[in-house]
N, C-alpha and C. Protein backbone atom coordinates (compact mmCIF):
# COMPACT_ATOMS: atom_id res chain seq x y z
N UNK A 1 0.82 -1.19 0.00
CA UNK A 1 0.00 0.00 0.00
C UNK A 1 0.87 1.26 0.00
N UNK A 2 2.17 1.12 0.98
CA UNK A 2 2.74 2.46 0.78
C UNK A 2 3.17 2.60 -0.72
N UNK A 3 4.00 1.53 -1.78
CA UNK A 3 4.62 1.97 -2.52
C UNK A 3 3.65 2.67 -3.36
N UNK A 4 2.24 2.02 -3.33
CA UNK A 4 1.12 2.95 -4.23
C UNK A 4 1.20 4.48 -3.80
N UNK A 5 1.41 4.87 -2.61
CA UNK A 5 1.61 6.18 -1.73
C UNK A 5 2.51 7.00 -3.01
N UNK A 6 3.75 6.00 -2.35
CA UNK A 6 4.76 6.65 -3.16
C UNK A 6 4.44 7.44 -4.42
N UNK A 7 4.31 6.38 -5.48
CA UNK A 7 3.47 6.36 -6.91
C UNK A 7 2.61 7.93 -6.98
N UNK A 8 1.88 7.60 -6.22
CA UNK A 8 0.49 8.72 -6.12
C UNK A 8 0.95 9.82 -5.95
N UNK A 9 1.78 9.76 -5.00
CA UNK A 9 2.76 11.30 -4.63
C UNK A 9 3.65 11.74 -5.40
N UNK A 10 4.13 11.62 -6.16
CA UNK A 10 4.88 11.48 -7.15
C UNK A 10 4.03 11.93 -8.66
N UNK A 11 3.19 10.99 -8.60
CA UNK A 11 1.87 11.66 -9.34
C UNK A 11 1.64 13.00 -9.15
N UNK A 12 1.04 13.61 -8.18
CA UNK A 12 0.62 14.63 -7.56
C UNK A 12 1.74 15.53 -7.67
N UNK A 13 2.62 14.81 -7.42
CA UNK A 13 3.72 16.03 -7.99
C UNK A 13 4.05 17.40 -8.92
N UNK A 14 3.71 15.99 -10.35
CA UNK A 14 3.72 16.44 -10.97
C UNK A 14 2.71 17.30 -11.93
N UNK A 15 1.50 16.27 -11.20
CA UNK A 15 0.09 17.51 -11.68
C UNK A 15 -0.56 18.68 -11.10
N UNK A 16 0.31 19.06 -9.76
CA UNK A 16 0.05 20.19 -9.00
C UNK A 16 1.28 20.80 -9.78
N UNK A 17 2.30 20.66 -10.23
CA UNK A 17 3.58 21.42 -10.96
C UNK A 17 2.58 22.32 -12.17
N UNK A 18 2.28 21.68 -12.90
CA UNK A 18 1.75 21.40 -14.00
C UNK A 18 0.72 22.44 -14.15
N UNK A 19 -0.41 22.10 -12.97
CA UNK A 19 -1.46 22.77 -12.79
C UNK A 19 -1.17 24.51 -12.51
N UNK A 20 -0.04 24.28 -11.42
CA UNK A 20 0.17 25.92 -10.96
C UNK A 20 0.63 26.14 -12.15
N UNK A 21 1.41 25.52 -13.03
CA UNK A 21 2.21 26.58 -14.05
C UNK A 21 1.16 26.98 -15.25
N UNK A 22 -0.15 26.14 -15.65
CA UNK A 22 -0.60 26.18 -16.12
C UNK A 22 -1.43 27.41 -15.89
N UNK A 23 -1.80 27.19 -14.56
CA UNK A 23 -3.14 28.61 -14.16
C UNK A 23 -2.26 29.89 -14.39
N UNK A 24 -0.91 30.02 -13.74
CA UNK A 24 -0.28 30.99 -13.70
C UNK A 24 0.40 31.67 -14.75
N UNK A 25 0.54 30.63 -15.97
CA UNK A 25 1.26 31.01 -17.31
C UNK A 25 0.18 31.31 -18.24
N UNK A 26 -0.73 30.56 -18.62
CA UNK A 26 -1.81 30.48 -19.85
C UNK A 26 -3.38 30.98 -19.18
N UNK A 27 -3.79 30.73 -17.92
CA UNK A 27 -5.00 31.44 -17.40
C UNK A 27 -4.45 32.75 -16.95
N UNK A 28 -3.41 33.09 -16.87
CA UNK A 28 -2.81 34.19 -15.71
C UNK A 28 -3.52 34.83 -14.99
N UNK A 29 -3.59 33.74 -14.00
CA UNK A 29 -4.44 33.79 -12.71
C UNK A 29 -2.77 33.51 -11.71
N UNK A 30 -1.98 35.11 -11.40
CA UNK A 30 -0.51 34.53 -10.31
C UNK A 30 -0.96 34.00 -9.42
N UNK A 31 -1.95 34.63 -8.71
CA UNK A 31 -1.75 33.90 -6.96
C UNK A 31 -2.41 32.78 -7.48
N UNK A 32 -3.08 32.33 -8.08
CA UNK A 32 -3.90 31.02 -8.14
C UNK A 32 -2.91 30.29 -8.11
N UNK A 33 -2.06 30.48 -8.92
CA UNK A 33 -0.81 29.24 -9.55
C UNK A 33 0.10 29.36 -8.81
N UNK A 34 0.45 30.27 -8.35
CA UNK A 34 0.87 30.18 -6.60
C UNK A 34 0.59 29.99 -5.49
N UNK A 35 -0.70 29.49 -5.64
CA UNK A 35 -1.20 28.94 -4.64
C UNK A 35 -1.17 27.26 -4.98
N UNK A 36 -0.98 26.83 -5.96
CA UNK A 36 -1.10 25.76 -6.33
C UNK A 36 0.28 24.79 -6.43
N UNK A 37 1.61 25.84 -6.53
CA UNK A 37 2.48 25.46 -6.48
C UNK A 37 2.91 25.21 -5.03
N UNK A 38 2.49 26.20 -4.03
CA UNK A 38 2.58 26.48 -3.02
C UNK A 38 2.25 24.98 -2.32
N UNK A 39 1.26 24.06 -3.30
CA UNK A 39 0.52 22.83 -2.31
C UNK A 39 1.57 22.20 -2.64
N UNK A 40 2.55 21.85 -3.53
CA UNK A 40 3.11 20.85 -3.91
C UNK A 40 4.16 20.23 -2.84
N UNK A 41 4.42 21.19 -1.49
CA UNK A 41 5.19 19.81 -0.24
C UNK A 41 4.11 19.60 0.08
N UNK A 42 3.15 19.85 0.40
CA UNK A 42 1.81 19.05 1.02
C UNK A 42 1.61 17.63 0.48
N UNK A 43 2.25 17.16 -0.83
CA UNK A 43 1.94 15.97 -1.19
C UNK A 43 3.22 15.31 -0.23
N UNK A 44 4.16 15.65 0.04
CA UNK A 44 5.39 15.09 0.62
C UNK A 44 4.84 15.18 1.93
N UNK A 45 3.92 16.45 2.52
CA UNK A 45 3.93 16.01 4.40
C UNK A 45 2.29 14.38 4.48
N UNK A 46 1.82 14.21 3.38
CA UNK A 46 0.84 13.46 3.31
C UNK A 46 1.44 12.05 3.36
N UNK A 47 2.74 11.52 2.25
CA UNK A 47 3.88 10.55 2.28
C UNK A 47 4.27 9.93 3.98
N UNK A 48 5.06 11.59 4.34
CA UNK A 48 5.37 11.16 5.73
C UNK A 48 4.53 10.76 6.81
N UNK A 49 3.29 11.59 7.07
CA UNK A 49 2.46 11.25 7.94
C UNK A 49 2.00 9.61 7.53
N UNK A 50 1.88 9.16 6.49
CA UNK A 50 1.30 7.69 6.08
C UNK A 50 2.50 6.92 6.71
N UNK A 51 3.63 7.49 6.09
CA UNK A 51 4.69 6.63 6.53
C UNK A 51 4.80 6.02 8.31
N UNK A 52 5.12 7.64 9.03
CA UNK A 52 5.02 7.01 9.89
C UNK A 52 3.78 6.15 11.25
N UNK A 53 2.70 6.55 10.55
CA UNK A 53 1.19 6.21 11.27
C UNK A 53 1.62 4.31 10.61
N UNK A 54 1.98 4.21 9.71
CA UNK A 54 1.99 2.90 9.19
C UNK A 54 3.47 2.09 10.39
N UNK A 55 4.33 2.85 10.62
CA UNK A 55 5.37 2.05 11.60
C UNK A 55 5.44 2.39 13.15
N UNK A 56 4.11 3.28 13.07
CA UNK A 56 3.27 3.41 14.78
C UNK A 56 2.72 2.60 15.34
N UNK A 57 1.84 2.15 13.86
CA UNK A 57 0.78 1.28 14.42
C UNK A 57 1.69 -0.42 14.64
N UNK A 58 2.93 -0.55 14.24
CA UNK A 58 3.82 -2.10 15.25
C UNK A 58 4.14 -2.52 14.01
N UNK A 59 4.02 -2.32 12.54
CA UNK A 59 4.30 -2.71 11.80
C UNK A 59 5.90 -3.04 11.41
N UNK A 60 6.22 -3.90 10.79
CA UNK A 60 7.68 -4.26 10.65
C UNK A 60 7.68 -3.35 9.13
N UNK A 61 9.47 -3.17 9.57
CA UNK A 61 9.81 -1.85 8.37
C UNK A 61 10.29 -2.37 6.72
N UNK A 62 9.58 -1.99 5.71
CA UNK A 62 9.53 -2.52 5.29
C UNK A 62 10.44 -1.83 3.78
N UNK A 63 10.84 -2.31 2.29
CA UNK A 63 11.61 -2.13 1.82
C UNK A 63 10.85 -0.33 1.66
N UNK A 64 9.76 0.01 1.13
CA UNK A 64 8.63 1.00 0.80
C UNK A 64 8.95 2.07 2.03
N UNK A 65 9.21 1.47 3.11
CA UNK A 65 9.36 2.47 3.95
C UNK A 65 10.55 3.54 3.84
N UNK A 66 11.70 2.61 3.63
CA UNK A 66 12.96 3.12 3.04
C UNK A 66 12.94 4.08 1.73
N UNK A 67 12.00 3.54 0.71
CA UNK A 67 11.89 4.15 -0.31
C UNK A 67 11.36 5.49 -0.41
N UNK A 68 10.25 5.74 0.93
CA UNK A 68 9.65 6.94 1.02
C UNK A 68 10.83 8.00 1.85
N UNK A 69 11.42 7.06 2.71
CA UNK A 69 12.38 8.36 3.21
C UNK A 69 13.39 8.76 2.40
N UNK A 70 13.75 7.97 1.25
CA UNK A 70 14.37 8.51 0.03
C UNK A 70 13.98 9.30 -0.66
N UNK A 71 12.77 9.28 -0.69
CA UNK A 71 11.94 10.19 -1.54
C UNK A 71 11.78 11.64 -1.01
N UNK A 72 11.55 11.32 0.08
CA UNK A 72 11.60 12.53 1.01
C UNK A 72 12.46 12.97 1.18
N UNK A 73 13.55 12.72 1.43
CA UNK A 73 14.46 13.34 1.37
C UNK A 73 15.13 14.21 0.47
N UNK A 74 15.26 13.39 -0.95
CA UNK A 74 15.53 14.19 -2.32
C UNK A 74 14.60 15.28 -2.93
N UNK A 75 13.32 15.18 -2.50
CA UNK A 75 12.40 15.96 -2.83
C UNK A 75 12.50 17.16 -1.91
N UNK A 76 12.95 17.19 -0.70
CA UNK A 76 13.47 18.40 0.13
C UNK A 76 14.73 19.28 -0.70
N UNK A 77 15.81 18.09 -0.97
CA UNK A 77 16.70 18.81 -1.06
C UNK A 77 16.85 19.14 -2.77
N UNK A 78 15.88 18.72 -3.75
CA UNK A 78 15.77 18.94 -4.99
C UNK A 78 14.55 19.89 -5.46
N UNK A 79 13.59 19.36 -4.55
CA UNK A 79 12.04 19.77 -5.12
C UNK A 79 12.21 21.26 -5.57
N UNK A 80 12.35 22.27 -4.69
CA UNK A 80 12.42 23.39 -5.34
C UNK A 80 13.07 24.11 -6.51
N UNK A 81 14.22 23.35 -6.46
CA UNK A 81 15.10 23.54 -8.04
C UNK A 81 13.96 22.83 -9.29
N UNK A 82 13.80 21.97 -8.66
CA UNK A 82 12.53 20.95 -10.57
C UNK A 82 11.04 21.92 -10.27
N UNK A 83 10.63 23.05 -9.28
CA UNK A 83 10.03 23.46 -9.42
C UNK A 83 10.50 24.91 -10.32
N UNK A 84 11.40 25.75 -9.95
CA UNK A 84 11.91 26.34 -10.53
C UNK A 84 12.79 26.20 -11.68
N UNK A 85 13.13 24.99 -12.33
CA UNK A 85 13.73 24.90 -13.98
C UNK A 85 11.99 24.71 -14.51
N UNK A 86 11.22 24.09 -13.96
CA UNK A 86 10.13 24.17 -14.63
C UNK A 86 9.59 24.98 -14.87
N UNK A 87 9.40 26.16 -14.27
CA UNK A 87 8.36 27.12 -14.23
C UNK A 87 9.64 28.41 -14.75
N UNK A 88 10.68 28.71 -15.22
CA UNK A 88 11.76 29.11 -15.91
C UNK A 88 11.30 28.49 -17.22
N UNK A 89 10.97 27.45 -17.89
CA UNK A 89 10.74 26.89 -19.12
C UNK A 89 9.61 27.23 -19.29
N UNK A 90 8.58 27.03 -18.46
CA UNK A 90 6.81 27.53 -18.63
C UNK A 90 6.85 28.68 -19.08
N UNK A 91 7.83 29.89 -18.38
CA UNK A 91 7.38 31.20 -18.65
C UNK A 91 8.05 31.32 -19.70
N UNK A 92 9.51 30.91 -20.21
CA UNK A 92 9.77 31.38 -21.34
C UNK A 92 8.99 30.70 -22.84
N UNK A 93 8.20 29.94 -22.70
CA UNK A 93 7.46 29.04 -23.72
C UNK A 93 6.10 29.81 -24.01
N UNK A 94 5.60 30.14 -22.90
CA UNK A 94 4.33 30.60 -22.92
C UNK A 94 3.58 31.65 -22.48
N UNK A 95 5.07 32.70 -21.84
CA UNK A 95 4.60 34.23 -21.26
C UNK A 95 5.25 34.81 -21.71
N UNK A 96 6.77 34.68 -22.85
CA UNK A 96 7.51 35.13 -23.58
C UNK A 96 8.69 35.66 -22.21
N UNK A 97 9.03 34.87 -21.46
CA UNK A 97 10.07 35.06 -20.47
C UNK A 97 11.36 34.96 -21.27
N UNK A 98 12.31 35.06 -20.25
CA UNK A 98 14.13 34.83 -21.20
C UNK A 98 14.38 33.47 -20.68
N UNK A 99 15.28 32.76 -21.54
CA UNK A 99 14.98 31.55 -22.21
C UNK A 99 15.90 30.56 -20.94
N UNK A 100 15.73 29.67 -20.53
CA UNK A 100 16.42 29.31 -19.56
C UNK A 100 18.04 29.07 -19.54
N UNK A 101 18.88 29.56 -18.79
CA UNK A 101 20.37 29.33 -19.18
C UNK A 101 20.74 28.13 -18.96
N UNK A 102 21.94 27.94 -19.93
CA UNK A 102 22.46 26.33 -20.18
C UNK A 102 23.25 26.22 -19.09
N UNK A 103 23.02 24.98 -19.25
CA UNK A 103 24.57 24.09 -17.47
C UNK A 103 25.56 23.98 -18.44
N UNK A 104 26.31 24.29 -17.75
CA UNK A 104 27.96 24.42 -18.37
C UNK A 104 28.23 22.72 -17.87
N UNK A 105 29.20 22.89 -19.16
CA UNK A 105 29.39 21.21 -19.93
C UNK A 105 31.19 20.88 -19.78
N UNK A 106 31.95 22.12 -19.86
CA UNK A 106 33.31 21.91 -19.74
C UNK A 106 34.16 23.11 -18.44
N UNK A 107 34.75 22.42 -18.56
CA UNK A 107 35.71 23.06 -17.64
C UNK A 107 35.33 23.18 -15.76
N UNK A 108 35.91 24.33 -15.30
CA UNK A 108 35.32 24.81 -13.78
C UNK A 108 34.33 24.80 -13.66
N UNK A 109 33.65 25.53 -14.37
CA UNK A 109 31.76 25.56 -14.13
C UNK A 109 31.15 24.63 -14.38
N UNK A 110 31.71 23.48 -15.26
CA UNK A 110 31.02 21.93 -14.64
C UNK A 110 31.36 21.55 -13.35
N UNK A 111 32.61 21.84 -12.87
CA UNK A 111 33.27 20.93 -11.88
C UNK A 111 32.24 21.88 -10.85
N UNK A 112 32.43 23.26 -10.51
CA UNK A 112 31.26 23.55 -9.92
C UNK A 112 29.80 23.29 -9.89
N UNK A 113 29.31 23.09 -10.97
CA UNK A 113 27.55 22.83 -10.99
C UNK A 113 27.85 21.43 -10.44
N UNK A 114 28.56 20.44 -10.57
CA UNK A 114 28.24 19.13 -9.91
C UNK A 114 28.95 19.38 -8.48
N UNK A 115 29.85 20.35 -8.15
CA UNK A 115 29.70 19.76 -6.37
C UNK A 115 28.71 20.60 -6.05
N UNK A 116 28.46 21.67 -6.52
CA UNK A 116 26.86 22.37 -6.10
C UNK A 116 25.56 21.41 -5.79
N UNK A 117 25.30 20.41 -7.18
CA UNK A 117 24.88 18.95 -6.86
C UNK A 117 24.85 18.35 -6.13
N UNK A 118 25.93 17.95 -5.96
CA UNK A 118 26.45 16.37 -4.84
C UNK A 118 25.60 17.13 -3.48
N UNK A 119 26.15 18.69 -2.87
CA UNK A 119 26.16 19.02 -1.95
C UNK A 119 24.70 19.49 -1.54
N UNK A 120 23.69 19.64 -2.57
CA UNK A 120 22.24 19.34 -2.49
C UNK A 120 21.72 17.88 -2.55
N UNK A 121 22.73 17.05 -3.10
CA UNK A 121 22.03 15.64 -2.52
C UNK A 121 22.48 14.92 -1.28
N UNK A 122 23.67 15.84 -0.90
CA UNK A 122 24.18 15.51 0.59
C UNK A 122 23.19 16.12 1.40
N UNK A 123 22.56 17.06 1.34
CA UNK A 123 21.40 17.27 2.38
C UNK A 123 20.13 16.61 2.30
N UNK A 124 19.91 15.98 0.84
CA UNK A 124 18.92 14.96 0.96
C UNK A 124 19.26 13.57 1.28
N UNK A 125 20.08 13.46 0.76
CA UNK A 125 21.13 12.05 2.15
C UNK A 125 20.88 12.45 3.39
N UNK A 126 21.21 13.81 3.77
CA UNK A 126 20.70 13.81 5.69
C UNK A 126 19.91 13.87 5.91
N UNK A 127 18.87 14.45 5.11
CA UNK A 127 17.14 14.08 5.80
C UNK A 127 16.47 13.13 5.69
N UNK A 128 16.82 12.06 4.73
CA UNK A 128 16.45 10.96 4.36
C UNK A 128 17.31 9.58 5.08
N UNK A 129 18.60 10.45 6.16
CA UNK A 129 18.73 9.09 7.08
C UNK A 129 18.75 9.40 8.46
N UNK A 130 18.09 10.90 8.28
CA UNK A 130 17.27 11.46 9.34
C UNK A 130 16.23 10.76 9.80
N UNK A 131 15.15 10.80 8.80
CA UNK A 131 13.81 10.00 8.83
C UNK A 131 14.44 8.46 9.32
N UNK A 132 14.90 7.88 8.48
CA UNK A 132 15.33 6.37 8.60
C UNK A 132 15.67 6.15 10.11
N UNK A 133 16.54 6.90 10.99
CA UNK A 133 16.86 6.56 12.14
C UNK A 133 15.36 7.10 13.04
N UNK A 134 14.75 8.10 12.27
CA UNK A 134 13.55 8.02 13.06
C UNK A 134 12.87 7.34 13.27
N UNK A 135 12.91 6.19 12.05
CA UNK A 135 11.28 5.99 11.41
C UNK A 135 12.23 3.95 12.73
N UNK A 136 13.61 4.12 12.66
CA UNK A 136 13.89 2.90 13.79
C UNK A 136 12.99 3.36 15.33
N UNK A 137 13.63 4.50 15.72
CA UNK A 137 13.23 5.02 16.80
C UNK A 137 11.29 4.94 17.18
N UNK A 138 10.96 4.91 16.10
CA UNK A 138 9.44 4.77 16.17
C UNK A 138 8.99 3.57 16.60
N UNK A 139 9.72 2.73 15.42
CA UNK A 139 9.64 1.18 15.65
C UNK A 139 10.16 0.62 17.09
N UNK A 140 11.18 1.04 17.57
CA UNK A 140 11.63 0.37 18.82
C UNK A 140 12.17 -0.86 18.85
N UNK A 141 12.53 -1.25 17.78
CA UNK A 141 13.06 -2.41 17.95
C UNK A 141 14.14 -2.32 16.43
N UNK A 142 15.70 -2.44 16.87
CA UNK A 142 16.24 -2.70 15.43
C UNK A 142 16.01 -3.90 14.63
N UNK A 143 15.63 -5.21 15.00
CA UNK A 143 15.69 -6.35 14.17
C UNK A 143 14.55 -5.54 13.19
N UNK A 144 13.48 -5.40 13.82
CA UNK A 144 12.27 -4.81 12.99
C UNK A 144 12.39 -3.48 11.90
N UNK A 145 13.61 -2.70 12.57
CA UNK A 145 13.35 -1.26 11.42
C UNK A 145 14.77 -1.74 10.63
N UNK A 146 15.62 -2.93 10.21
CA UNK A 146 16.39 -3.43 9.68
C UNK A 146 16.29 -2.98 8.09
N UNK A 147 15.57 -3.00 7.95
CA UNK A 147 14.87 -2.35 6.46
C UNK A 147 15.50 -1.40 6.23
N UNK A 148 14.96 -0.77 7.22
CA UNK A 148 15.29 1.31 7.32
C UNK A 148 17.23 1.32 7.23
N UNK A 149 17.60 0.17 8.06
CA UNK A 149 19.08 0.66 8.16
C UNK A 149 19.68 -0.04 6.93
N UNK A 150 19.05 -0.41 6.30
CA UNK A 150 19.97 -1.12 4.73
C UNK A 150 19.51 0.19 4.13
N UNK A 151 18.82 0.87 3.95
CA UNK A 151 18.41 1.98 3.67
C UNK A 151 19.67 2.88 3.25
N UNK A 152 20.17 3.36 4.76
CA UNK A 152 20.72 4.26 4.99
C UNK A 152 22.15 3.59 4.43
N UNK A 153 22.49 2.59 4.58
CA UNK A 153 23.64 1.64 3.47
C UNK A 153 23.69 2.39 1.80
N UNK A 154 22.46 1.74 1.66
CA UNK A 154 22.15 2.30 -0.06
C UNK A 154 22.57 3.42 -0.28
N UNK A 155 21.84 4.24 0.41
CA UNK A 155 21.99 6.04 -0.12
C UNK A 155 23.39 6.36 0.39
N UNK A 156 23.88 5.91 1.23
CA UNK A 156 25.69 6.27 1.39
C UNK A 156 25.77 5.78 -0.03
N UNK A 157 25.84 4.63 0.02
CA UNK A 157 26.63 4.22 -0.91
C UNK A 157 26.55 4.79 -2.37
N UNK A 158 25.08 5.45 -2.93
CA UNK A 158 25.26 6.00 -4.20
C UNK A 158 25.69 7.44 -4.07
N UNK A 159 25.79 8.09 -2.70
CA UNK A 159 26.08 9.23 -2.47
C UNK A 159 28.19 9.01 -3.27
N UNK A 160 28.66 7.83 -2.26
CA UNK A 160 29.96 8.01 -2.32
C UNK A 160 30.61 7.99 -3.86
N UNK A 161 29.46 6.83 -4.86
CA UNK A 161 29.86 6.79 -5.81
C UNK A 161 29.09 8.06 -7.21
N UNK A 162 28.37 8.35 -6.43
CA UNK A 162 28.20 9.84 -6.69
C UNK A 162 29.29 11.50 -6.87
N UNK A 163 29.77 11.25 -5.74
CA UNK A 163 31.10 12.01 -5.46
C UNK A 163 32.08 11.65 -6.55
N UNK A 164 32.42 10.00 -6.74
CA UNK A 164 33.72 9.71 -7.18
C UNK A 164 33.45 10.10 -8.68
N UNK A 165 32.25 9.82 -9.40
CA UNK A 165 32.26 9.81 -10.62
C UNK A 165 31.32 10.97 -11.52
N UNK A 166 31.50 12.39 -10.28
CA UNK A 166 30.68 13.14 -11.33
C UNK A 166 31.53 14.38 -10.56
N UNK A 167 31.50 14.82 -9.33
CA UNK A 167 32.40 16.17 -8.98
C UNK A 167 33.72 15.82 -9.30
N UNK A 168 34.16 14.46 -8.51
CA UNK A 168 36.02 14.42 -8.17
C UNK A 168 36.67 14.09 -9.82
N UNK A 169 35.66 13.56 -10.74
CA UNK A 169 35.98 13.10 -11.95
C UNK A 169 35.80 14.67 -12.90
N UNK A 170 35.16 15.62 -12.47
CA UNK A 170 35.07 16.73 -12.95
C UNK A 170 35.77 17.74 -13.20
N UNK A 171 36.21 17.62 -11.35
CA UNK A 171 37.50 18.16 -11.13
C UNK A 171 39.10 17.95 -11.19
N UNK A 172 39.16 16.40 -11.25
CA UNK A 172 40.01 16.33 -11.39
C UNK A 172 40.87 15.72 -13.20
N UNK A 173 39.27 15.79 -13.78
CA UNK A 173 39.77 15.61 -15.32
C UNK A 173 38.59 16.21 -15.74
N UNK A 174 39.12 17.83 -16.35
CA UNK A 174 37.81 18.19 -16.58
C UNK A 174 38.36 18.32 -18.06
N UNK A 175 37.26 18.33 -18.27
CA UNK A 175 36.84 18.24 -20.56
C UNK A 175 36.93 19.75 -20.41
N UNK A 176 37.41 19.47 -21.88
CA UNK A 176 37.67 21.15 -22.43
C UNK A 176 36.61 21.42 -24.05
N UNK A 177 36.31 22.53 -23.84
CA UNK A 177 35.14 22.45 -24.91
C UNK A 177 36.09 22.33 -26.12
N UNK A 178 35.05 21.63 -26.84
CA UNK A 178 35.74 21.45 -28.40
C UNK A 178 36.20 22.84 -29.18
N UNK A 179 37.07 22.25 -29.60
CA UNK A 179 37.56 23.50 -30.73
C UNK A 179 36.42 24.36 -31.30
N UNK A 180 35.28 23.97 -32.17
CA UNK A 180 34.78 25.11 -32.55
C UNK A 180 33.76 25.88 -31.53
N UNK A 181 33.86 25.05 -30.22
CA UNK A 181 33.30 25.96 -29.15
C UNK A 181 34.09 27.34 -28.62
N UNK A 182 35.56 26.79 -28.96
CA UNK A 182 36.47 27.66 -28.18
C UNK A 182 36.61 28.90 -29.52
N UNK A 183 37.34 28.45 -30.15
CA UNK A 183 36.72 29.12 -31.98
C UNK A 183 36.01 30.79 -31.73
N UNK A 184 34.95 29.77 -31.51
CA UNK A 184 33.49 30.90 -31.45
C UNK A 184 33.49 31.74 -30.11
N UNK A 185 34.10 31.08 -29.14
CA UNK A 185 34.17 32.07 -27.99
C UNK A 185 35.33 32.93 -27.96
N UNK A 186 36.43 32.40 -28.56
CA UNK A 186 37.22 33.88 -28.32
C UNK A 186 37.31 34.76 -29.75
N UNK A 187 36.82 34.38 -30.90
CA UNK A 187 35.86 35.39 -31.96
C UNK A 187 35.36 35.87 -31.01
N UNK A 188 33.91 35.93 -30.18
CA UNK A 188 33.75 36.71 -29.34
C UNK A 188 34.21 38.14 -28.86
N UNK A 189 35.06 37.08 -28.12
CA UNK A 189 36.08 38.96 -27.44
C UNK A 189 36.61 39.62 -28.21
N UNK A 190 36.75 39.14 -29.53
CA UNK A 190 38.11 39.96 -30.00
C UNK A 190 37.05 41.12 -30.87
N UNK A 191 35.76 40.94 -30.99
CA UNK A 191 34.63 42.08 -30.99
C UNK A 191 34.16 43.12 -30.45
């Protein structure tokens, strides 16, 4: 039943995204669609409250449980950025906004945009093994919230190989834009 939660919330996600950008871009109705965007952690405090009423009531912890504090977690420490590249694309598509800027692909400013990354999914790593040691503490018993602590295994573990193969690999071998990128950029200055 929770992973349907999950699912649903996730759902809701994306049709309260959708909806606010819609009322607010093409009805231009602002506060409406700000009010609508505004609901979109409400689908995440609905997740948690299920979550933990479900490992209140004596239940053993289960893989779904883990999955929601993952969810929760990344959606803290992401949600507002996928709300804002979205609604940056909405307005420039359909209110004639300026056009969204590109992620840099070579050099420093990759190696920066990915530890900028890592270091927003390092805070959804901590709230998400935040919850997990909570969601033991609820349970009261470790054999039972065992679930929860393979959990907190997992997300280290894609965190670490996260680190190794997208900032430290960034930084420490970073790509250089191709020739007719470079070409065209220092034509540029010499204008």
């Amino acid at each position: 039943m929770l992973f349907g939660l999950i699912v649903a919330c996730e759902v809701a996600f994306w049709v309260l995204l959708g909806a606010g950008l819609a009322v607010r871009y093409l009805l231009r109705m602002r506060r409406l669609g700000g009010l609508l965007l505004l609901a979109v952690p409400l689908v995440d405090l609905v997740l948690l409250v299920a979550s933990v009423a479900d490992l209140h009531a004596g239940g053993r912890a289960e893989f779904t449980h883990g999955l929601a504090a993952a969810y929760l977690g990344f959606t803290v420490a992401f949600g507002h950025d996928m709300v804002r590249w979205a609604d940056v694309r909405f307005a420039h598509r359909y209110a004639g906004g300026p056009p969204p800027n590109r992620r840099k692909r070579y050099g420093r400013e990759r190696a920066r945009y990915e530890w900028h990354a890592w270091g927003k999914a390092m805070i959804g790593w901590a709230v998400a093994c935040g919850l997990l040691l909570a969601g033991v503490v609820v349970i009261g018993d470790l054999e039972r919230g065992a679930a929860l602590l393979a959990w907190a295994g997992r997300l280290t573990f894609a965190m670490v190989v996260w680190l190794v193969f997208w900032p430290l690999a960034c930084t420490v071998f970073p790509t250089r834009a191709p020739v007719d990128d470079r070409a065209a950029h220092s034509s540029g200055r010499q204008n």
